[in-house]
Protein backbone atom coordinates (compact mmCIF):
# COMPACT_ATOMS: atom_id res chain seq x y z
CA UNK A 1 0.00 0.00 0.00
CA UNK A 2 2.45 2.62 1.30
CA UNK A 3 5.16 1.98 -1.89
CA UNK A 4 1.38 2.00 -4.32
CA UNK A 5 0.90 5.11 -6.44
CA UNK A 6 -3.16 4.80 -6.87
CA UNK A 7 -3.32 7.49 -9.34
CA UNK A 8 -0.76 5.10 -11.82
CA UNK A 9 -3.81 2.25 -11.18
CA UNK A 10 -6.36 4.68 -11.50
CA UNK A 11 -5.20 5.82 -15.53
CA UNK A 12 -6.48 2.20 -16.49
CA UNK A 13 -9.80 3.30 -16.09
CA UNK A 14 -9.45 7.41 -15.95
CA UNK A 15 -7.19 9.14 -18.71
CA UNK A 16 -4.89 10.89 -16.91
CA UNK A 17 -5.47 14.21 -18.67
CA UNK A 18 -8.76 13.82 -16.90
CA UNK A 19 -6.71 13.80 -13.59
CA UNK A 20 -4.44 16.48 -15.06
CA UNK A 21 -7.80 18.56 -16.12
CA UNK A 22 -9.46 17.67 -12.13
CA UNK A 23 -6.56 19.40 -10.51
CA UNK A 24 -6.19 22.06 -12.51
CA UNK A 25 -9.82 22.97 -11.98
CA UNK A 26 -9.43 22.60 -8.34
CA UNK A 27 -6.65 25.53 -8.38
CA UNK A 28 -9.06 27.60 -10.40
CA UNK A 29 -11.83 27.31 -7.84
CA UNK A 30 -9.34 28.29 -4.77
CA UNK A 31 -8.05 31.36 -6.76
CA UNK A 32 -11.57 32.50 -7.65
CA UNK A 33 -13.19 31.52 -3.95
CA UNK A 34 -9.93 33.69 -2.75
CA UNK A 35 -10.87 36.49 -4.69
CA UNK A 36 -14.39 35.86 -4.04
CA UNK A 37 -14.18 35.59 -0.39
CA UNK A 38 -11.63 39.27 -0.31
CA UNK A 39 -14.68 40.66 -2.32
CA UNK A 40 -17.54 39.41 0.11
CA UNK A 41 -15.67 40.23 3.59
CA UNK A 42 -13.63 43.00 2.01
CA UNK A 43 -10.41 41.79 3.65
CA UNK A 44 -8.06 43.75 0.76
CA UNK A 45 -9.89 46.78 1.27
CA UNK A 46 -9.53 46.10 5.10
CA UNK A 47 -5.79 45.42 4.69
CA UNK A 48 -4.67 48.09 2.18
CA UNK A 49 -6.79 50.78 4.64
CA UNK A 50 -4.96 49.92 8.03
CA UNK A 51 -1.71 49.74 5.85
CA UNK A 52 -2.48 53.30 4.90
CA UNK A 53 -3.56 54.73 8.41
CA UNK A 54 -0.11 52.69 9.67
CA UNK A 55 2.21 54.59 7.29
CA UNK A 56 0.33 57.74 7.98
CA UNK A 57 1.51 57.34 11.73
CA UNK A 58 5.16 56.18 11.21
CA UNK A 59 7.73 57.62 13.61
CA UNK A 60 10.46 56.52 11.69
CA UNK A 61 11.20 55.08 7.63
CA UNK A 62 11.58 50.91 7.43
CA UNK A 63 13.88 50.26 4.49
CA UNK A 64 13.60 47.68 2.06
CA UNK A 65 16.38 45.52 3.90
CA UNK A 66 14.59 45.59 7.41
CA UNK A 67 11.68 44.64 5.76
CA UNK A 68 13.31 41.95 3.86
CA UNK A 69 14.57 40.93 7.55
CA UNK A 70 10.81 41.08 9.14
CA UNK A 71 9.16 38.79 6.12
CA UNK A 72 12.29 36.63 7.03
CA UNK A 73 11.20 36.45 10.43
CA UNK A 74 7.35 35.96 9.55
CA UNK A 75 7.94 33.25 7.58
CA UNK A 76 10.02 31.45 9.92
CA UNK A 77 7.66 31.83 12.70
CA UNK A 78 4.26 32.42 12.08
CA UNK A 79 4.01 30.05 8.94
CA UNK A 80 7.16 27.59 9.53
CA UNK A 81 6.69 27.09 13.12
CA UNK A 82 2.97 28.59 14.04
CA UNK A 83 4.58 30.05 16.85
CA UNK A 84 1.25 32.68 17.76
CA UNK A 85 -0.35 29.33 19.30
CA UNK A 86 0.50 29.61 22.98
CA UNK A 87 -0.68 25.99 23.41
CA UNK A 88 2.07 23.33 22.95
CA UNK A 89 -0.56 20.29 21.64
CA UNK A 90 -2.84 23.01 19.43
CA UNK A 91 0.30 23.85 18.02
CA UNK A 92 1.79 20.62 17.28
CA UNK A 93 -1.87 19.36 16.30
CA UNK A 94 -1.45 22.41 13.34
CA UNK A 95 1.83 21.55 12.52
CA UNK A 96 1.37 18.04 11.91
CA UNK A 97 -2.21 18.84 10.00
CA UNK A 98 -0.05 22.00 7.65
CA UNK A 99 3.10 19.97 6.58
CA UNK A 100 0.85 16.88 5.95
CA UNK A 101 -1.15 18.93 3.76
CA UNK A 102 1.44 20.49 2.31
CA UNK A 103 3.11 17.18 1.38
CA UNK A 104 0.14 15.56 0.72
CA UNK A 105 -1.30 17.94 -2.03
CA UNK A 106 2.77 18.54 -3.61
CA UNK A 107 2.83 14.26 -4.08
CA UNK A 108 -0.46 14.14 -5.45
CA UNK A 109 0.70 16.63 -8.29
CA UNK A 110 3.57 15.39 -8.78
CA UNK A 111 2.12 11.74 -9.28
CA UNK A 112 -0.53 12.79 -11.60
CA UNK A 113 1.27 14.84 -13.95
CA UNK A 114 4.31 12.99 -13.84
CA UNK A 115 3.71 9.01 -13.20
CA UNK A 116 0.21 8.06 -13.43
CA UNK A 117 0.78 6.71 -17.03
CA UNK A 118 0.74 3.30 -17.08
CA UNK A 119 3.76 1.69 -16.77
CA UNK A 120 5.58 4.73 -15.20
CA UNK A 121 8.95 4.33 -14.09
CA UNK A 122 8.60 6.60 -10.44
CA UNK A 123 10.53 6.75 -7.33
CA UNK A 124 9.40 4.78 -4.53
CA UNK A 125 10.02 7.94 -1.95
CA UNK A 126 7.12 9.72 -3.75
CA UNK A 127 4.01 7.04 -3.23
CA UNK A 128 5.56 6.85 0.44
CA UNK A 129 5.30 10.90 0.93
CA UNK A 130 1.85 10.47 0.09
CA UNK A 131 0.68 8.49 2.16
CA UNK A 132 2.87 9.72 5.47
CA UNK A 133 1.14 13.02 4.19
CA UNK A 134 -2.06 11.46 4.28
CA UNK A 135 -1.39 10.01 7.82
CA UNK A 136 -0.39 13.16 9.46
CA UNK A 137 -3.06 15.51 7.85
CA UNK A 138 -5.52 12.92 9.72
CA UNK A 139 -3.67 12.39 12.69
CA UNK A 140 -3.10 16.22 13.23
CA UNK A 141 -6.89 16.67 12.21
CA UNK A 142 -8.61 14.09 14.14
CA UNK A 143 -6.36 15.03 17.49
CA UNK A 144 -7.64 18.82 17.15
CA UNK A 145 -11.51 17.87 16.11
CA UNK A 146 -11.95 14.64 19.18
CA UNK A 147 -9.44 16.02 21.73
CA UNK A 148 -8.38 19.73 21.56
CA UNK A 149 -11.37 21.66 20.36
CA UNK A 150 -13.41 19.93 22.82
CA UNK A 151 -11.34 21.47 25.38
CA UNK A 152 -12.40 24.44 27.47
CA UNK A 153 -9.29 26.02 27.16
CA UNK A 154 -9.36 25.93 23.22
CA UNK A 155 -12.91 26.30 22.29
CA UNK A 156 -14.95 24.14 24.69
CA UNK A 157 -17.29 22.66 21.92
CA UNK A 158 -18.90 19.51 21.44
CA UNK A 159 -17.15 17.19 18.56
CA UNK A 160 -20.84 16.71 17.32
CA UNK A 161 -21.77 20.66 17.00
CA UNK A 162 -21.07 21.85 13.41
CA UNK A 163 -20.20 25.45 11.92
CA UNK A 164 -19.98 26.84 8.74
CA UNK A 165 -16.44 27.36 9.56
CA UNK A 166 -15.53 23.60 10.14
CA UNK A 167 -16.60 22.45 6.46
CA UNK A 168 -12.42 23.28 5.71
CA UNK A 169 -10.94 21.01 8.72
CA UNK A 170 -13.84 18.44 7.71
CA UNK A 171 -13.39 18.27 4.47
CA UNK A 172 -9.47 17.95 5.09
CA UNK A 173 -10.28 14.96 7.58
CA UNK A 174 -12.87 13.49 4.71
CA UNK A 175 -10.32 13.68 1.95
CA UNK A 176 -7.49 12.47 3.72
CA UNK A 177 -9.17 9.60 5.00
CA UNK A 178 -10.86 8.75 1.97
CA UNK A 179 -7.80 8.65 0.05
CA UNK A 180 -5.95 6.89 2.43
CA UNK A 181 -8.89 4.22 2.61
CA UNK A 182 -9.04 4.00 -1.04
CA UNK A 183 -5.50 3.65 -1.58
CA UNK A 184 -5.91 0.48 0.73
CA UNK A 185 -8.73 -1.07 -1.01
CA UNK A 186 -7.42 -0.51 -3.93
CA UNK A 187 -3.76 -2.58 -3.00
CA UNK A 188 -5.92 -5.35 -1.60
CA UNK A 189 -7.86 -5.39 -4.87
CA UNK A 190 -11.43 -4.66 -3.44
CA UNK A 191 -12.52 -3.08 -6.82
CA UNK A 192 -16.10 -2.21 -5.83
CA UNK A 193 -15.40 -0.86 -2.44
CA UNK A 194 -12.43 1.53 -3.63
CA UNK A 195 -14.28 3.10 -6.34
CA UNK A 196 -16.97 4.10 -3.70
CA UNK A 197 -14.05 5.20 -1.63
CA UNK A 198 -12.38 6.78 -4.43
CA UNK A 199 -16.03 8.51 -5.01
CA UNK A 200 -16.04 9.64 -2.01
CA UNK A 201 -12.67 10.87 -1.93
CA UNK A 202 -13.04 13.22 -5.73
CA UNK A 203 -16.30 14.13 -3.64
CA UNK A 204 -14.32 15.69 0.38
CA UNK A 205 -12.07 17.31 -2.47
CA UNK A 206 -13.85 19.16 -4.61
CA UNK A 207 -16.19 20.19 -1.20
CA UNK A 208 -12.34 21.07 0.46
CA UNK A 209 -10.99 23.11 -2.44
CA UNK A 210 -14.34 24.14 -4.10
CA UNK A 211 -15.64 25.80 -0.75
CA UNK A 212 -13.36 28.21 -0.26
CA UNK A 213 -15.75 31.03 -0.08
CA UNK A 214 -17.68 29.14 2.91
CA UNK A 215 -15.12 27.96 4.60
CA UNK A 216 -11.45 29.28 6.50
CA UNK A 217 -9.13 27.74 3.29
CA UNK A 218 -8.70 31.74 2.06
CA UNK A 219 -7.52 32.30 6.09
CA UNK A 220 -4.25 30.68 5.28
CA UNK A 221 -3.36 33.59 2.57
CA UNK A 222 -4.06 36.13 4.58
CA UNK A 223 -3.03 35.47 7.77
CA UNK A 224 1.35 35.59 7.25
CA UNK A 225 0.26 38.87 5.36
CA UNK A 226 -1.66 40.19 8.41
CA UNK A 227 1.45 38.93 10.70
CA UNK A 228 3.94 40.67 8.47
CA UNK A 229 2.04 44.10 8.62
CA UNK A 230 1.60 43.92 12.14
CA UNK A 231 5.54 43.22 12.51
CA UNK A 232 6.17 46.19 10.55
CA UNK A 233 3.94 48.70 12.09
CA UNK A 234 5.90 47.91 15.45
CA UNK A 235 8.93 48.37 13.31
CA UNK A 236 8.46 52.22 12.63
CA UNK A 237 6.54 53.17 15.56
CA UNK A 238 2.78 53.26 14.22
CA UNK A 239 1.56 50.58 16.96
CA UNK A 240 2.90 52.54 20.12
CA UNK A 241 -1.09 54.25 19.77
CA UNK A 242 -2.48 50.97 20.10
CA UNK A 243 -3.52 49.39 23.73
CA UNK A 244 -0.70 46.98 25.03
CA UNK A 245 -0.77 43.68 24.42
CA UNK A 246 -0.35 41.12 27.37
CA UNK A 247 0.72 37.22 27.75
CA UNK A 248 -1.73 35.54 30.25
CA UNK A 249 0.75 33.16 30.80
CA UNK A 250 3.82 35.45 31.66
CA UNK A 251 3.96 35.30 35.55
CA UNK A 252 4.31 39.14 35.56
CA UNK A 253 1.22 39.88 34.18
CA UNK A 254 -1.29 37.31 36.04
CA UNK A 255 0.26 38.99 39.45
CA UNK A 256 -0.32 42.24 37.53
CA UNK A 257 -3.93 41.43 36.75
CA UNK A 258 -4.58 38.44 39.09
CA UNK A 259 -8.52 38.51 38.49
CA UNK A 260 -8.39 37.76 35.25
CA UNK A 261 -8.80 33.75 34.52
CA UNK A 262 -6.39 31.88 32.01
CA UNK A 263 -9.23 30.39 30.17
CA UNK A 264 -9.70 33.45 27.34
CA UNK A 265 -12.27 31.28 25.54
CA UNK A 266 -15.21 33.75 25.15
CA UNK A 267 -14.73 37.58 24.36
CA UNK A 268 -13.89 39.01 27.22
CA UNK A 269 -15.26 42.54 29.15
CA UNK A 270 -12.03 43.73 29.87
CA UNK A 271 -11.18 43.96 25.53
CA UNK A 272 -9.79 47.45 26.68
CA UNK A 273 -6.73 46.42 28.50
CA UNK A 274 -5.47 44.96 25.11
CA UNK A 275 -5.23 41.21 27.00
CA UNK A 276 -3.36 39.00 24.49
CA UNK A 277 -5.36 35.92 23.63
CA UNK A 278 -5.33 32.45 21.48
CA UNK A 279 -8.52 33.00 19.53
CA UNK A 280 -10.35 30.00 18.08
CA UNK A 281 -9.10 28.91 14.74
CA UNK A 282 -9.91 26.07 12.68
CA UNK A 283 -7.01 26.28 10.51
């Protein structure tokens, strides 16, 4: 199973232009649910205004090096290491869910367009990747949907309540699954019961990558750009108007303000005192 490429398999019965065609589609859809979604919520707008109102307060000039420096910086530690999640499991639980993703969707293009002709000659390492990327999309998934979000210091909700905003980390636990349960069948030559799975499968991803505009996918575009910005505004001085921010779990400041609880679930009354907070995300 784990040294299978199903999409070489698959051409027997699918062309793989058809493949080819399927995934370029599904790129088309998250570009125009992207621009879609930045329409609808008017995130760009949003952005390119506090950008504006940021350099209009500047104390002092960043040049192109420092800023160089700062997306540096962003890159290695909101998006490389998802450092802004205070807790240690959330964070590993997004780690393991983002790189298995990541390797997961870069395997499954490379397979398609380059060895799911019958007959290909491809490197074992690849069909491997896929499946480890597979494995540790669902094992990062499932550990944040059963065990961490259920948790009142995350979000404190049921596994069985659903939101709008869940039909991305669903659909990422459906197609991973899916696919990994097909690509089983499929070894152990169960030809009935892995074309339902592979149905099923073509089905969590199109849903996944064809509901961007419903869903938090668009989040992960905007969120190192919001992180950079924010980075830069400290940078030259246009933050110092803003309220100070605070770690609840810095010693200092739970002696400072020892009413307040740890647990910064719900929206708080005391929004003022610019308390620092993990806010519910579902990737």
């Amino acid at each position: 199973m784990f040294t299978n490429n199903p999409f070489a398999e698959l051409s027997a019965s699918i062309p793989p232009n058809i493949m080819q065609g399927y995934l370029i589609l599904m790129v088309l859809l998250v570009i125009g649910g992207t621009i879609l979604d930045m329409i609808h919520k008017k995130s760009a707008r949003y952005f390119f205004e506090n950008a504006e109102k940021a350099k209009a307060n500047a104390k002092r000039a960043v040049g192109t090096g420092e800023k160089a420096s700062i997306a540096i910086s962003t890159v290695a530690s909101e998006v490389l290491t998802s450092s802004e999640f205070c807790n240690v499991r959330r964070r590993f639980s997004h780690l393991l869910t983002m790189y298995g993703f990541i390797i997961f969707v870069v395997t499954t293009v490379i397979m398609i367009f380059g060895y799911s002709a019958p007959g290909s000659s491809m490197p074992g390492i690849l069909p491997l990747l896929w499946h480890i990327g597979a494995l540790m999309l669902a094992v990062g998934g499932y550990w944040f949907w059963f065990f961490i979000r259920v948790d009142v210091s995350a979000e404190g909700l049921p596994w069985n309540r659903l939101e709008r905003a869940d039909l991305f980390i669903l659909s990422l636990l459906a197609t991973s699954t899916f696919g990994l349960i097909w690509s089983f069948l499929q070894s152990q030559g169960v030809s009935m019961a892995s074309t339902i799975a592979f149905a099923l499968f073509i089905v969590s991803s199109t849903v996944l990558f064809g509901g961007v505009l419903w869903s938090k996918f668009a989040h992960m575009f905007f969120k190192p750009a919001a992180a950079f910005q924010k980075k830069v505004t400290r940078a030259d001085g246009s933050r110092e108007n803003l309220p100070e921010e605070y770690d609840l779990t810095d010693p200092a400041v739970q002696k400072r303000f020892p009413d307040i609880p740890e647990y910064m679930g719900k929206t708080p009354p005391y929004m003022g005192l610019g308390i620092k907070r993990e806010k519910p995300n579902h990737y």
